[in-house]
Protein backbone atom coordinates (compact mmCIF):
# COMPACT_ATOMS: atom_id res chain seq x y z
CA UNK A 1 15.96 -22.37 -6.59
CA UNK A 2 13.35 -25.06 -6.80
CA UNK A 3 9.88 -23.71 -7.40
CA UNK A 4 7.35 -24.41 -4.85
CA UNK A 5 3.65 -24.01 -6.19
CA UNK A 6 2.27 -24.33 -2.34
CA UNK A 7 4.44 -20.35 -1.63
CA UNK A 8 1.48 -19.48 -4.78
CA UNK A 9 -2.01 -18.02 -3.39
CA UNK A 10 -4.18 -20.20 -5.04
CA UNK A 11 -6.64 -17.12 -4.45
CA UNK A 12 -4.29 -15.30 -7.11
CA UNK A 13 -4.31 -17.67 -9.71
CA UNK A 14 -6.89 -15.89 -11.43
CA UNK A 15 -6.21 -12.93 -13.58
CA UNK A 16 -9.60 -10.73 -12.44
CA UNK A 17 -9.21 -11.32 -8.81
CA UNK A 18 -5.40 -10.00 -9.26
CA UNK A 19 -6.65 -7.84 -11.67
CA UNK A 20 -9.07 -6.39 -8.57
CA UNK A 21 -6.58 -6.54 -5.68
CA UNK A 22 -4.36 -4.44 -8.08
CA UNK A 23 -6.64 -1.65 -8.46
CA UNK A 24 -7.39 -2.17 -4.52
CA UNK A 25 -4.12 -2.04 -3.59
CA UNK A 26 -3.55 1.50 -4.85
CA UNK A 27 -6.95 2.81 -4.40
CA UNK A 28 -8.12 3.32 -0.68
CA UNK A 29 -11.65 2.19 -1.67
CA UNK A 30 -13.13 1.38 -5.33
CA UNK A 31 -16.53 1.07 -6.35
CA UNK A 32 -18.41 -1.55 -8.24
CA UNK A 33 -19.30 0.36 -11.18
CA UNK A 34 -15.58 1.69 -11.32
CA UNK A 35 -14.12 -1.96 -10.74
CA UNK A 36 -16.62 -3.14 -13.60
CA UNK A 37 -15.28 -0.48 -16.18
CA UNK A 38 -11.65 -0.70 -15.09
CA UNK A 39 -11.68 -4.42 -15.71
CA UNK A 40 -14.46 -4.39 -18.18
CA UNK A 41 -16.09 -7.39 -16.37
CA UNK A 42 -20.14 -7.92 -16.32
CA UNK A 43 -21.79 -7.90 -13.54
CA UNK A 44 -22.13 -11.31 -12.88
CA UNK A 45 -18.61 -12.43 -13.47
CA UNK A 46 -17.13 -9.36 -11.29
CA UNK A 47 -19.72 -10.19 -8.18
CA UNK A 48 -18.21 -14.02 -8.00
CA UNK A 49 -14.82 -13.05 -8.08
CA UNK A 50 -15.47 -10.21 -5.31
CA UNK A 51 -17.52 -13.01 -3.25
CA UNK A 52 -14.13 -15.22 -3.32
CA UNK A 53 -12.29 -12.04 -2.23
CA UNK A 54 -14.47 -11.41 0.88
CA UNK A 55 -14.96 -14.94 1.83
CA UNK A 56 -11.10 -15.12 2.19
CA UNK A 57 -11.23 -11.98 3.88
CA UNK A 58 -9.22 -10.06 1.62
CA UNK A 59 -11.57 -7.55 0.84
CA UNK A 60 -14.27 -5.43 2.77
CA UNK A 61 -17.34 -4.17 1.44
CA UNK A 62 -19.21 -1.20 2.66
CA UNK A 63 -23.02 -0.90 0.79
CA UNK A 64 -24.28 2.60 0.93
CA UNK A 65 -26.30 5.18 -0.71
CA UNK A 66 -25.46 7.93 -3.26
CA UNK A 67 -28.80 10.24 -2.78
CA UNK A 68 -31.20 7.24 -3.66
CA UNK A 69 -28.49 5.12 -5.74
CA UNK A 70 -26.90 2.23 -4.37
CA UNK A 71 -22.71 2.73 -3.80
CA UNK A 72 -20.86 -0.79 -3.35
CA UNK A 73 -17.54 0.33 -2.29
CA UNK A 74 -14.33 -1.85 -1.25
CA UNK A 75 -11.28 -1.76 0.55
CA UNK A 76 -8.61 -4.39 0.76
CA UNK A 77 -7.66 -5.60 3.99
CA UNK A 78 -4.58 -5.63 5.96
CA UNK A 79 -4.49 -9.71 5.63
CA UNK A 80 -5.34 -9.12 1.71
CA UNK A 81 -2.71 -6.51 1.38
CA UNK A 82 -0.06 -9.12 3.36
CA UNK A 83 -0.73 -11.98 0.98
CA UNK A 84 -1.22 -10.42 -1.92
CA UNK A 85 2.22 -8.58 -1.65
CA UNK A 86 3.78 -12.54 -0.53
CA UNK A 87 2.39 -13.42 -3.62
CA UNK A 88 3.88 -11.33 -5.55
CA UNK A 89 6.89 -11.13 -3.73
CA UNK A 90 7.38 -15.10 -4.68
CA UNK A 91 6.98 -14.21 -8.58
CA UNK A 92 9.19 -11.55 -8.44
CA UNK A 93 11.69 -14.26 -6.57
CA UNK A 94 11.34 -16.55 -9.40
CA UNK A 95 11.71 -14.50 -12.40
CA UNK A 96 15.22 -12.61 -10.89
CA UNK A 97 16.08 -16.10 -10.14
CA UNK A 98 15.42 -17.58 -13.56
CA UNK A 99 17.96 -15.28 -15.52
C-alpha cells in the first residue's frame, strides 16, 4: 500500500485540534473551561484552534449563560464526526498495513 498524504485531513494534522475532536467525539457537548483543563491549553491558543474547527464546520458552538456566567459549550458535527473517523480510519489502514 502506497501512502497517500491527500486521504490525511490536513485539519487533523495538529495534535490540539485532534486532541479536541477526541474529547468531542465522546462527549455530547464540552465546555470551554473543561476543554481548557482537559488539554491544559490557554485561552488564547485553545480559541484559534476551536475557530479552525468551526470555520470547517466541524464543530458547533452554543454561547449561553450559567446564572450570570458565560457557558461556551460545543458539539461536533455530523460532517466533523464523518471526517474525523476517515481520518482516522486511514491511520489505522496504514499502521495494520505496515507490519
Amino acid at each position: 500500500m502506497n501512502f497517500d498524504l491527500n486521504k490525511l485531513n490536513k485539519v487533523f494534522d495538529n495534535r490540539i485540534r485532534v486532541g479536541i475532536m477526541s474529547a468531542l467525539i465522546m462527549n455530547e457537548e464540552i465546555s470551554f473551561k473543561d476543554l481548557k483543563e482537559y488539554l491544559e491549553l490557554t485561552d488564547g491558543n485553545l480559541a484559534s484552534h476551536l475557530k479552525n474547527l468551526e470555520e470547517n464546520e466541524y464543530i458547533t458552538v452554543h454561547k449561553g449563560f450559567i446564572g450570570r456566567k458565560t457557558n461556551t459549550t460545543y458539539a461536533i458535527t455530523e460532517l466533523g464526526k464523518f471526517a474525523f473517523q476517515e481520518h482516522l480510519a486511514y491511520l489505522e489502514k496504514l499502521i495494520k498495513n505496515m507490519k
